[in-house]
C-alpha atoms as a PDB file:
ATOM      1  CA  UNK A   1     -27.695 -74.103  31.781  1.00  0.00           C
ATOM      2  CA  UNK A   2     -25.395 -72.629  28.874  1.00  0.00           C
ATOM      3  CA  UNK A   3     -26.991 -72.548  25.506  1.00  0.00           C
ATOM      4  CA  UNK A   4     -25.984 -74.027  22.351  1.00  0.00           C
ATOM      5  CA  UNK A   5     -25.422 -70.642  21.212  1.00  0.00           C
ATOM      6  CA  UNK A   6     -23.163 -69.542  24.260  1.00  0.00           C
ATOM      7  CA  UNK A   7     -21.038 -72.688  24.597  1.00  0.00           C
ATOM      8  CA  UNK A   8     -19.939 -72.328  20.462  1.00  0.00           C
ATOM      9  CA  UNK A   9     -18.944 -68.401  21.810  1.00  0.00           C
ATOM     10  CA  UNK A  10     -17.265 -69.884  24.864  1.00  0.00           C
ATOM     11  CA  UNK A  11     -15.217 -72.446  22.813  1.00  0.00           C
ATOM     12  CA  UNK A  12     -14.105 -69.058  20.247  1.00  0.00           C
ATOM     13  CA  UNK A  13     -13.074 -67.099  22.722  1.00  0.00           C
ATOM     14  CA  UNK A  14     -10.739 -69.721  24.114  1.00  0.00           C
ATOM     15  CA  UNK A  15      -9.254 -70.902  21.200  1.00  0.00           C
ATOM     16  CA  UNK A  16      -8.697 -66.909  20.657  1.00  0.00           C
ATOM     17  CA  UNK A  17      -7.286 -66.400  24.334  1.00  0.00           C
ATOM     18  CA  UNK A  18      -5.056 -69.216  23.294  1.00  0.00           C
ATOM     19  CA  UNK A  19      -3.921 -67.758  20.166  1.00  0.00           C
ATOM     20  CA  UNK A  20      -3.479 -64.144  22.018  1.00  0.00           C
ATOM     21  CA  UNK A  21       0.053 -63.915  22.650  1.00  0.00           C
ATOM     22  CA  UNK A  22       1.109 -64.469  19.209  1.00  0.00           C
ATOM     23  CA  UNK A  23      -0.267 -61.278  18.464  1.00  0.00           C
ATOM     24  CA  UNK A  24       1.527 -59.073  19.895  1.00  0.00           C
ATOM     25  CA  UNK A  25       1.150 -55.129  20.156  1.00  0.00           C
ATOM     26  CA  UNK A  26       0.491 -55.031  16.185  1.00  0.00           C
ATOM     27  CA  UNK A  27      -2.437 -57.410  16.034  1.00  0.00           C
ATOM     28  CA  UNK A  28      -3.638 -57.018  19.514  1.00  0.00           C
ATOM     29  CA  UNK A  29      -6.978 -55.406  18.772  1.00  0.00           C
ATOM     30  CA  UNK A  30      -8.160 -58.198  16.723  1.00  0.00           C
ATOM     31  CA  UNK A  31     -11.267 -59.282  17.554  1.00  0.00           C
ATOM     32  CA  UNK A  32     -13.456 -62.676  17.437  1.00  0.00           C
ATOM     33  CA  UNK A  33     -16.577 -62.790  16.670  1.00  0.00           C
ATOM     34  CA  UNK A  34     -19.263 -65.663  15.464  1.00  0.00           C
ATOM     35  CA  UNK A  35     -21.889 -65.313  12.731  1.00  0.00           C
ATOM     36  CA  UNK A  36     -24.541 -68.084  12.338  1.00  0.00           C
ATOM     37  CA  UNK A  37     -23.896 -68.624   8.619  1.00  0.00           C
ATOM     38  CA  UNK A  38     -21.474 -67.445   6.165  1.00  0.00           C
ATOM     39  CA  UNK A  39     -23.003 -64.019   4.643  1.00  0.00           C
ATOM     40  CA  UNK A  40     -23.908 -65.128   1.080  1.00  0.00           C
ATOM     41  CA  UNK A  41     -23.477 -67.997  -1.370  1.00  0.00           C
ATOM     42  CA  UNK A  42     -20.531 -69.102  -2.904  1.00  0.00           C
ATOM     43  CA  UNK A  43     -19.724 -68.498  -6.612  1.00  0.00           C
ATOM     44  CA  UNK A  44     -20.429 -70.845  -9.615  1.00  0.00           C
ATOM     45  CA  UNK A  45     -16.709 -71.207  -9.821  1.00  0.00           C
ATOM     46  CA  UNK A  46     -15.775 -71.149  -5.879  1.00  0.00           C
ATOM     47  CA  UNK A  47     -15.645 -73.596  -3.617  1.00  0.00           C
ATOM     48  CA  UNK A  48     -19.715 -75.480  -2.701  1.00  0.00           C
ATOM     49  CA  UNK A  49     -18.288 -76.189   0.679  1.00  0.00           C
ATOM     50  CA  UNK A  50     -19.713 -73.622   3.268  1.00  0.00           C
ATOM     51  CA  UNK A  51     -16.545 -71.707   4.585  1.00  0.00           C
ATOM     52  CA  UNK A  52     -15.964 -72.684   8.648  1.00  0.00           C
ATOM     53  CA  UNK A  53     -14.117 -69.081   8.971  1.00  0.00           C
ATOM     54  CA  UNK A  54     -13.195 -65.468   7.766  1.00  0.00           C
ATOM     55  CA  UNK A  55     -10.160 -63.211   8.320  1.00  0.00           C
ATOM     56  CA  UNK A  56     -11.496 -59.691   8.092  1.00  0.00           C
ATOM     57  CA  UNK A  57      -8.507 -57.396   7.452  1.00  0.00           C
ATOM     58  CA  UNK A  58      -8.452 -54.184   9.203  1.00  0.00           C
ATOM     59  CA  UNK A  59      -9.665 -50.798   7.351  1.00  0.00           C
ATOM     60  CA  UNK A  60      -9.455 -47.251   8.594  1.00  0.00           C
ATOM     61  CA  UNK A  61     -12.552 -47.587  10.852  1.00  0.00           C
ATOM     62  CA  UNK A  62     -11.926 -50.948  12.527  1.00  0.00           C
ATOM     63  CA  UNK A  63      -9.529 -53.572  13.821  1.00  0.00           C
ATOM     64  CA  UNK A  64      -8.824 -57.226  12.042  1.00  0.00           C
ATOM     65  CA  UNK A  65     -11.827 -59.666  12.408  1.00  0.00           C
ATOM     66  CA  UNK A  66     -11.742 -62.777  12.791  1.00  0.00           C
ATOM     67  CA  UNK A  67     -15.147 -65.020  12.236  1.00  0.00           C
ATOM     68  CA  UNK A  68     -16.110 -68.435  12.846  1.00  0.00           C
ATOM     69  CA  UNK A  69     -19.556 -69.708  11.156  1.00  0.00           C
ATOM     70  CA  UNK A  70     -21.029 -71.631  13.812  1.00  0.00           C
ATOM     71  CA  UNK A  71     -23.644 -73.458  12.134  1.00  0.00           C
ATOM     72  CA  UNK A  72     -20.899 -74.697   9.321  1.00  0.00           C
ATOM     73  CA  UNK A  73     -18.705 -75.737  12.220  1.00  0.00           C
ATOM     74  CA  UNK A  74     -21.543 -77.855  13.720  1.00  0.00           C
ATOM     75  CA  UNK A  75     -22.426 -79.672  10.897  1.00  0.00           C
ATOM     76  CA  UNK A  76     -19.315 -81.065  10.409  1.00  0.00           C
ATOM     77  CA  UNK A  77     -18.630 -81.940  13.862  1.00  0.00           C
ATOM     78  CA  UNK A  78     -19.217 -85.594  14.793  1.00  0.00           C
ATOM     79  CA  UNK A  79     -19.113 -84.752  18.896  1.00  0.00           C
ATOM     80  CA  UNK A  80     -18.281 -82.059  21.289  1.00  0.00           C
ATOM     81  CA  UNK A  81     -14.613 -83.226  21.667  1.00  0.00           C
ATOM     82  CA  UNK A  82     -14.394 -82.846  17.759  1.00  0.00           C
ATOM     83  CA  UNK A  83     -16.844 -79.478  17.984  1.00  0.00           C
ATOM     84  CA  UNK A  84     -14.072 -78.013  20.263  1.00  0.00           C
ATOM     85  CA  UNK A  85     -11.051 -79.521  17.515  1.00  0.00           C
ATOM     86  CA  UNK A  86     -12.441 -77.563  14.452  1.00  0.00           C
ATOM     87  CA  UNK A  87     -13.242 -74.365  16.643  1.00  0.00           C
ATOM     88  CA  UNK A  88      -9.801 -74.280  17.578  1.00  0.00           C
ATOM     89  CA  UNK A  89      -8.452 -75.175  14.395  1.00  0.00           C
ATOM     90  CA  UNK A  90     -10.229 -72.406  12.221  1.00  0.00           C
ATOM     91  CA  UNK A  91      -9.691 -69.537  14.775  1.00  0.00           C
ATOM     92  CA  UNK A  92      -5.498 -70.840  14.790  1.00  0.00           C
ATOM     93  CA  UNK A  93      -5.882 -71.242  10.630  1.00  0.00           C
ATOM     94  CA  UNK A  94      -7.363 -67.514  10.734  1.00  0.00           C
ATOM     95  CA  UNK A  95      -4.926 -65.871  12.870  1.00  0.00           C
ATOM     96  CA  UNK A  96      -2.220 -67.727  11.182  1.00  0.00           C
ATOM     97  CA  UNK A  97      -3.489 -66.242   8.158  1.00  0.00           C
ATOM     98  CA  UNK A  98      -3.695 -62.536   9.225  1.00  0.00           C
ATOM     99  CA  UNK A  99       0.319 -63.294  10.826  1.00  0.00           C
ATOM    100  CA  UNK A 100       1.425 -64.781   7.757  1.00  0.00           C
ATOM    101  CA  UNK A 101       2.506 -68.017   9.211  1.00  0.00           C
ATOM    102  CA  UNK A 102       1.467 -71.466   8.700  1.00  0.00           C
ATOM    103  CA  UNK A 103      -0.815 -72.693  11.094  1.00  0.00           C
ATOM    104  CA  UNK A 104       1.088 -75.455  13.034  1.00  0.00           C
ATOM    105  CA  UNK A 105       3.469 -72.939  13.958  1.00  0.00           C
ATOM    106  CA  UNK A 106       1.146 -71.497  16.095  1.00  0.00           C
ATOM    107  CA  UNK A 107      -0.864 -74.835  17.419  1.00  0.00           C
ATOM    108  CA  UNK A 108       1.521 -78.139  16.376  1.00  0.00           C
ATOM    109  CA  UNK A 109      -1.803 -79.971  16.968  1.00  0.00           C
ATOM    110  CA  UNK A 110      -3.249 -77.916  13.768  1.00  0.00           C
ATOM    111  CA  UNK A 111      -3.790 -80.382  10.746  1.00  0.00           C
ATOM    112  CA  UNK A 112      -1.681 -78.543   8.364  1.00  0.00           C
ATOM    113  CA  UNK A 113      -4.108 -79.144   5.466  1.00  0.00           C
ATOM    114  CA  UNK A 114      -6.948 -77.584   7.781  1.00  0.00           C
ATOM    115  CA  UNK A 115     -10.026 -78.961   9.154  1.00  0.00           C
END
């Protein structure tokens, strides 16, 4: 039986494997990971909405990163159909991001005002 835990991962990773030929050579170490929760608190003045993602841009010592908050993504979700919706969604709104490109050009099914 696949864990709570390991289905979420399962649903990333293809949503990523989707989103991997868009890539291409430049972007193709990118990696995909999930955190639980988003590290810290938001600002007085940002956003009180828990963030569903993160693009991580590359430095000298690693590749980009992208990162989808699990429990965030959850909590929102009203079923597994719409669980699998946002996953896919954030991951195609973060890649998007780190190409420079809006979102429905990579995934026409992508709201283009996000999840």
């Amino acid at each position: 039986m696949t864990t709570r835990r390991a289905h979420f991962d399962d649903l990333v990773l293809d949503a990523a494997e989707r989103l991997r030929p868009h890539l291409g050579t430049r972007y193709a170490a990118t990696e995909f990971a999930v955190q639980e929760v988003p590290p810290t608190d938001p600002a007085p003045w940002e956003e009180q909405v828990a963030p569903l993602g993160r693009l991580l841009r590359a430095t000298a010592t690693r590749p980009d990163h992208v990162v989808v908050y699990r429990r965030p993504v959850e909590a929102r979700a009203q079923d597994e159909q719409d669980l699998a919706d946002i996953v896919r969604e954030v991951v195609t709104e973060q890649v998007a991001a780190l190409l420079g490109v809006p979102a429905h050009e990579l995934d026409p099914d992508t709201e283009q005002d996000g999840p």
